[in-house]
C-alpha atoms as a PDB file:
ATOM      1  CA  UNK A   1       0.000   0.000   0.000  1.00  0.00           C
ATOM      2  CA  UNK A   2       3.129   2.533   0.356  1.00  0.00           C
ATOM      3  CA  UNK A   3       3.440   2.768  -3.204  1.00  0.00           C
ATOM      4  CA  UNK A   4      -0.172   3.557  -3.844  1.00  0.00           C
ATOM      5  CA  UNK A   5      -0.659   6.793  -5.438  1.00  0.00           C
ATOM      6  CA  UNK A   6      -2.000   9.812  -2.740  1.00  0.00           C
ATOM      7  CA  UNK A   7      -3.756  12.651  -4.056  1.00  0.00           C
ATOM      8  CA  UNK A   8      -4.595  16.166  -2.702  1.00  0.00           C
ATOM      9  CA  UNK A   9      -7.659  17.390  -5.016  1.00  0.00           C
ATOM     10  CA  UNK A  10      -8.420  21.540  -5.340  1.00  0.00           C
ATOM     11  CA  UNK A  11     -12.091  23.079  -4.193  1.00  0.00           C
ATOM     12  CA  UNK A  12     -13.908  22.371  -7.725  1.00  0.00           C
ATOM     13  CA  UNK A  13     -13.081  18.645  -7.483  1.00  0.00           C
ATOM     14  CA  UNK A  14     -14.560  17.428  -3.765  1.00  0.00           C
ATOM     15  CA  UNK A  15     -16.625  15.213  -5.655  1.00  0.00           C
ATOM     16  CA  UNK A  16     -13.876  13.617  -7.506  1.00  0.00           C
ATOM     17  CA  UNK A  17     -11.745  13.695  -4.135  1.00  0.00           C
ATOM     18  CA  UNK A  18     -14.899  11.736  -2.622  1.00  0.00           C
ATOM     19  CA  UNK A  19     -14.820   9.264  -5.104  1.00  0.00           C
ATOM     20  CA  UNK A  20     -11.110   8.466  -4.824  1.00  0.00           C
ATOM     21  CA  UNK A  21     -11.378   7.939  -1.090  1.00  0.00           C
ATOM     22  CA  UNK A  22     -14.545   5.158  -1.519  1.00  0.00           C
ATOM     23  CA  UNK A  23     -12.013   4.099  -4.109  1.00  0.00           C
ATOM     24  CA  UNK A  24      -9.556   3.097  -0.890  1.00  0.00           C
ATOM     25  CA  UNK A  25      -7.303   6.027  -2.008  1.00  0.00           C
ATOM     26  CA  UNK A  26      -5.356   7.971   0.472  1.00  0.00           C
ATOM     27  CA  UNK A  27      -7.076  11.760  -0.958  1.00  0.00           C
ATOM     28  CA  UNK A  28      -6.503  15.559   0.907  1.00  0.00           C
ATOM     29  CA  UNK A  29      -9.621  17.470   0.048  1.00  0.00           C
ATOM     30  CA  UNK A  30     -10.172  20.622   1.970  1.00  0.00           C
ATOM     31  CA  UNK A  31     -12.536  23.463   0.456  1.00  0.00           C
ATOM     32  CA  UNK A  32     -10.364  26.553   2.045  1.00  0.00           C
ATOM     33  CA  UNK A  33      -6.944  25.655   0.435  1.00  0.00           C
ATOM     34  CA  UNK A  34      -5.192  28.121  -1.430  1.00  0.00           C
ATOM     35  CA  UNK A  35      -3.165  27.152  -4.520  1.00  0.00           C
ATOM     36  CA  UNK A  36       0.293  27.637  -2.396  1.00  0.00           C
ATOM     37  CA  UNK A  37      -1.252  25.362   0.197  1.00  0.00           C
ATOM     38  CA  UNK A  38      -1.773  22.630  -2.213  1.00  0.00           C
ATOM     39  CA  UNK A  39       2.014  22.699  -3.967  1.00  0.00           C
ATOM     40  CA  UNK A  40       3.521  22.967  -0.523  1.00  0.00           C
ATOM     41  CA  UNK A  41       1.194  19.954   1.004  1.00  0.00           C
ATOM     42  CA  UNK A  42       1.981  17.863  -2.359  1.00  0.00           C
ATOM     43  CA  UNK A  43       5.494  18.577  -2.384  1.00  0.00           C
ATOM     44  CA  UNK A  44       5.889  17.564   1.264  1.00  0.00           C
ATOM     45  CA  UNK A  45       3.547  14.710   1.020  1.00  0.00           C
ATOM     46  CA  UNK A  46       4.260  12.987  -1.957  1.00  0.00           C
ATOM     47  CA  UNK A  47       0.674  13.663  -3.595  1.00  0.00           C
ATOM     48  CA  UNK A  48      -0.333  13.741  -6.949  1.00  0.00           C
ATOM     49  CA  UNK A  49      -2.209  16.924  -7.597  1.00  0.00           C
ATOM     50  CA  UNK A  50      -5.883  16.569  -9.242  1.00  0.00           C
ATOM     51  CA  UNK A  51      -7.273  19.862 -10.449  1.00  0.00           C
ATOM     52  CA  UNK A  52      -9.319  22.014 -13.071  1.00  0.00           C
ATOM     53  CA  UNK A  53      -7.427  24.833 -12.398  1.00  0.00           C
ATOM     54  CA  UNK A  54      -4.670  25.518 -15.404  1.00  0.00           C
ATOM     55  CA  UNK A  55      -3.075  28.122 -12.968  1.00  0.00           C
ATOM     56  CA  UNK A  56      -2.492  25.786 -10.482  1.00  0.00           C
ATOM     57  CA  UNK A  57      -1.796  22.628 -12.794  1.00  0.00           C
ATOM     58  CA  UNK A  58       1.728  24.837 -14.751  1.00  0.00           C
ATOM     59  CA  UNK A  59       2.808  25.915 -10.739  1.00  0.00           C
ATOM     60  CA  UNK A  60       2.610  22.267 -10.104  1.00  0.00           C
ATOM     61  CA  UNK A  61       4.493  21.319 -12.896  1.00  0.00           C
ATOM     62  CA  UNK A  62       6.537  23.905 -12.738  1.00  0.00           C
ATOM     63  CA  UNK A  63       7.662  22.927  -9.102  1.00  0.00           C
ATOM     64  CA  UNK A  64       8.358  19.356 -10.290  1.00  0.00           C
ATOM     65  CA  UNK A  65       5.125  17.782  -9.016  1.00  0.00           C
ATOM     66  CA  UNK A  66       2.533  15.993 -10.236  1.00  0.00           C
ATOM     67  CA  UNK A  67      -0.499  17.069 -11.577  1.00  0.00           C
ATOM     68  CA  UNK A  68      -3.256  16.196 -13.685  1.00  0.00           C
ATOM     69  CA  UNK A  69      -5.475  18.450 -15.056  1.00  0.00           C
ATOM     70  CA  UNK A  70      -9.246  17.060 -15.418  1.00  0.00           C
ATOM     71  CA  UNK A  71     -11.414  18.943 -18.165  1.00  0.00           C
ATOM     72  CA  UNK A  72     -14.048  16.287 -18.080  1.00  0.00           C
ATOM     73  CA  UNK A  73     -17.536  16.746 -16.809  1.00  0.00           C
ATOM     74  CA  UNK A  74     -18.898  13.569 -15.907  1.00  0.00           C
ATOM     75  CA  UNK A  75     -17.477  11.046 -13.105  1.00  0.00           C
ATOM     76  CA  UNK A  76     -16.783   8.205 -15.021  1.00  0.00           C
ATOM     77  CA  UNK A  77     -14.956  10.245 -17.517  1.00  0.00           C
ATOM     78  CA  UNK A  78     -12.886  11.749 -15.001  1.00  0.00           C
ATOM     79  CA  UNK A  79     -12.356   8.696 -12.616  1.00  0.00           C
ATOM     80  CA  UNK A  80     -11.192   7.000 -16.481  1.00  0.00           C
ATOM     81  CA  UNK A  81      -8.669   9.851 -16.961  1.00  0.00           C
ATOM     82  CA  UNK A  82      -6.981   9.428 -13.665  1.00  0.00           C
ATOM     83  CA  UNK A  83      -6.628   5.403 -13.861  1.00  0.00           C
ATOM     84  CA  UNK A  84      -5.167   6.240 -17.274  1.00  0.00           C
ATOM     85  CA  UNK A  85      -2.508   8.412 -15.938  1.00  0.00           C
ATOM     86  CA  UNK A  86      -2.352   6.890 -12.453  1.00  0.00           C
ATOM     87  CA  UNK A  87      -2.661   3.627 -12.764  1.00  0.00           C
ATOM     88  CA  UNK A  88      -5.432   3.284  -9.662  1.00  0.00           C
ATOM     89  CA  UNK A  89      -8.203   0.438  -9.626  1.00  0.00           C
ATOM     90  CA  UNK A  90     -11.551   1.371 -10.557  1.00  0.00           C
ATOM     91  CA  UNK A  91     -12.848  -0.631  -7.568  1.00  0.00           C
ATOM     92  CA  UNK A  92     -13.821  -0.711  -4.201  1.00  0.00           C
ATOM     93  CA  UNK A  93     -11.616  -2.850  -1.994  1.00  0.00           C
ATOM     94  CA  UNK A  94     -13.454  -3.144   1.207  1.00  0.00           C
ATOM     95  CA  UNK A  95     -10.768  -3.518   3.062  1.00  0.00           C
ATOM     96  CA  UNK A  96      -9.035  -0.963   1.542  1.00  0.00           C
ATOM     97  CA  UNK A  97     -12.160   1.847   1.757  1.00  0.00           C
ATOM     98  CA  UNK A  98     -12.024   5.354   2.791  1.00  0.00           C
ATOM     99  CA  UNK A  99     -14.415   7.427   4.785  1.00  0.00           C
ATOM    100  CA  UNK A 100     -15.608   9.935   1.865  1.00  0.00           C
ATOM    101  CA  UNK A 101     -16.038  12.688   4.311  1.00  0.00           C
ATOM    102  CA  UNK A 102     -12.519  12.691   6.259  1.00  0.00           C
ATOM    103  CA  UNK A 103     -10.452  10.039   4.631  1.00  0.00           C
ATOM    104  CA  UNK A 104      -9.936   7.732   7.302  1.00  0.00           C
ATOM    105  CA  UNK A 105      -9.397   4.125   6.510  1.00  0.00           C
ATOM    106  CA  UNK A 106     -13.216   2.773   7.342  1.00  0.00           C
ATOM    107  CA  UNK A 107     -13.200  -0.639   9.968  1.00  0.00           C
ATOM    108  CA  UNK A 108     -15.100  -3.281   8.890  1.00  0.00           C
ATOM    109  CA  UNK A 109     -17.447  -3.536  12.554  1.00  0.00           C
ATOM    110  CA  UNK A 110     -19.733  -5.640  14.091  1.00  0.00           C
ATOM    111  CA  UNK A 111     -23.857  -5.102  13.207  1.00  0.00           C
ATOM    112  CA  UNK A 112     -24.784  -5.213  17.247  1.00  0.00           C
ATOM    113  CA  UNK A 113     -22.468  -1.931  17.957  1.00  0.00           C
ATOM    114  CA  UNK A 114     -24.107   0.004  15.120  1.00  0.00           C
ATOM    115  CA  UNK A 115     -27.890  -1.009  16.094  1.00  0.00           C
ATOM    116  CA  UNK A 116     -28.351   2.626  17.372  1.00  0.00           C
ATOM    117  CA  UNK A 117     -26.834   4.968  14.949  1.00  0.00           C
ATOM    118  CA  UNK A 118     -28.705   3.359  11.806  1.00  0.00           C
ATOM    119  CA  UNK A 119     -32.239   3.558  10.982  1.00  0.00           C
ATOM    120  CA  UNK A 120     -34.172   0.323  11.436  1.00  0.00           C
ATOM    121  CA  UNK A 121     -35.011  -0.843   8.271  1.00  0.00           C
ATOM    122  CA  UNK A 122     -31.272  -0.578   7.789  1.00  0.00           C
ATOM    123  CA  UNK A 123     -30.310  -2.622  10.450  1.00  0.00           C
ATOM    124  CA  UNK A 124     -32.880  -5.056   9.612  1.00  0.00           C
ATOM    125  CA  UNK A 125     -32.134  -5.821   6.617  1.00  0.00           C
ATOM    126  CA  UNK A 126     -28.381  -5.098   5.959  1.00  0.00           C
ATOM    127  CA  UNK A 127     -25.567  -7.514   8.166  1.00  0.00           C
ATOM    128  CA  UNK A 128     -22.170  -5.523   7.095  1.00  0.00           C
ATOM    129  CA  UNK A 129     -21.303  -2.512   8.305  1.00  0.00           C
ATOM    130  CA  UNK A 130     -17.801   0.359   8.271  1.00  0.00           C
ATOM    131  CA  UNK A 131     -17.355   2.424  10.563  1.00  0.00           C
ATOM    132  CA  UNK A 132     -14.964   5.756  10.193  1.00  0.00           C
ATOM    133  CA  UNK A 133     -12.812   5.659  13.567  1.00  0.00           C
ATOM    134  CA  UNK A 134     -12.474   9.691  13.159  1.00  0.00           C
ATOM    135  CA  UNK A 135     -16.101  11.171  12.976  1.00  0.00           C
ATOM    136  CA  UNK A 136     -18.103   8.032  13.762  1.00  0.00           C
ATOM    137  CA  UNK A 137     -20.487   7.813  10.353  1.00  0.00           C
ATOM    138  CA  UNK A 138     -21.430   4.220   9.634  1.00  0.00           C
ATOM    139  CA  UNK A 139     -21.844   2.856   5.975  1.00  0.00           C
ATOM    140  CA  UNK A 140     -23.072  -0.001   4.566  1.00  0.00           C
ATOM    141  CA  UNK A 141     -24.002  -1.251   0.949  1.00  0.00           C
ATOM    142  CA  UNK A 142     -27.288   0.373   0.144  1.00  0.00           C
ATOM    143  CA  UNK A 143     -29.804   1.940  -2.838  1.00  0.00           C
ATOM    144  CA  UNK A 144     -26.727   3.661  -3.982  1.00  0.00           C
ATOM    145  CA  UNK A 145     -24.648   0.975  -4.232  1.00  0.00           C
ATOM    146  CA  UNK A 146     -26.251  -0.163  -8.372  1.00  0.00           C
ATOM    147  CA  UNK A 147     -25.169   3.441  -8.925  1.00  0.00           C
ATOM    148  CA  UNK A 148     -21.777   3.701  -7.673  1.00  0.00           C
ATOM    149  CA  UNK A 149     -20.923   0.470  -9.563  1.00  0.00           C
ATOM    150  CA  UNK A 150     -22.713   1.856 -13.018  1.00  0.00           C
ATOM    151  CA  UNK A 151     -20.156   4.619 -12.480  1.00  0.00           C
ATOM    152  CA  UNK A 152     -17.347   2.878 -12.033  1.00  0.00           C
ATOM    153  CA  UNK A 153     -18.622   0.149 -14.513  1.00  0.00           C
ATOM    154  CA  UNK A 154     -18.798   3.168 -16.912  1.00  0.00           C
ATOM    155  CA  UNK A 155     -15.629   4.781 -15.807  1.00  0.00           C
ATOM    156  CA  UNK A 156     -14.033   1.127 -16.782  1.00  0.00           C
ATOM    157  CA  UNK A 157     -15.217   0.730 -20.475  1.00  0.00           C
ATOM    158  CA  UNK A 158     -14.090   4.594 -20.789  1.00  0.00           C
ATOM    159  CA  UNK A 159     -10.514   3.334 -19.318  1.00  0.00           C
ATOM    160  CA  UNK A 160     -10.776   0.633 -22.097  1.00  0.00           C
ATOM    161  CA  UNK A 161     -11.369   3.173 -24.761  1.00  0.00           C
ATOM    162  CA  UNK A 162      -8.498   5.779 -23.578  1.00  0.00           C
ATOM    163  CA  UNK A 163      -5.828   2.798 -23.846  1.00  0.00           C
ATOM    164  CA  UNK A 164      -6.719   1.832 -27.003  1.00  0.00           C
ATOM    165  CA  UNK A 165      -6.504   5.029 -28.153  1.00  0.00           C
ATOM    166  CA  UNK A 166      -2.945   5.916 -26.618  1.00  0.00           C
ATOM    167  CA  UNK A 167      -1.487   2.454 -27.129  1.00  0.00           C
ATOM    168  CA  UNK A 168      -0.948   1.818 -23.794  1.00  0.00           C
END
């Protein structure tokens, strides 16, 4: 896991820095950076840099970093562009799993502690649970699960598609 990529994402992308944390990457998101904040934080951190910000993308480079530079609008075109560059899996690892709100690695955690911080029908009907050890949200795999895989099942083919077109 040390030489899995780690990103730090700018304030148009917490979406995409959301993703890549559910996604089991390590992923710095925080709305009030400033550009200077993110070089210095990648630089000292090791992190790839994720942005839509062309500014920010030539200081990165500029400074020796990584950077990629996402003009795509959808998710599954975007997740695509950064496997393509990155490398990353377009799947979720459960064990692997990151809390999308504060990047904490989620524990896998038994369905009796949960019982009172998830609604009924939830608990009734659903037997594995994550916790995030940092601000206590519980997930499991719900409604939005046939969604998140249709994105990443998209994202995928699109990964397919980029290759073929840049030989690689």
């Amino acid at each position: 896991m040390d030489n899995e990529p780690r990103f730090i994402v700018d304030t148009m992308l917490g979406t995409v820095a959301r993703w890549l944390r559910i996604l089991g990457y390590d992923t710095v998101y925080d709305r009030n950076y400033e550009d200077w904040q993110i070089i210095r934080r990648a630089e000292l951190e090791k992190r790839i840099i994720v942005t839509r910000d062309r500014g920010l993308h030539n200081k990165a480079i500029k400074h020796g970093l990584k950077s990629i530079i996402l003009w795509e609008d959808s998710m599954p075109d975007r997740l695509a562009h950064i496997a393509l560059v990155t490398g990353i899996k377009l799947s979720i690892d459960f064990n692997k799993t990151r809390c999308p709100e504060d990047n904490a690695l989620l524990v896998k955690t038994d369905k009796e502690k949960v019982k009172d911080k998830v609604p009924a029908g939830v608990y009734r009907v659903h037997n594995d649970f994550w916790e995030c050890p940092r601000c206590g949200k519980v997930y499991w795999i719900g409604s939005h699960w046939k969604l998140i895989e249709k994105i990443l099942m998209e994202a995928r083919d699109r990964l397919e598609v980029l290759k073929s077109k840049t030989n690689i």
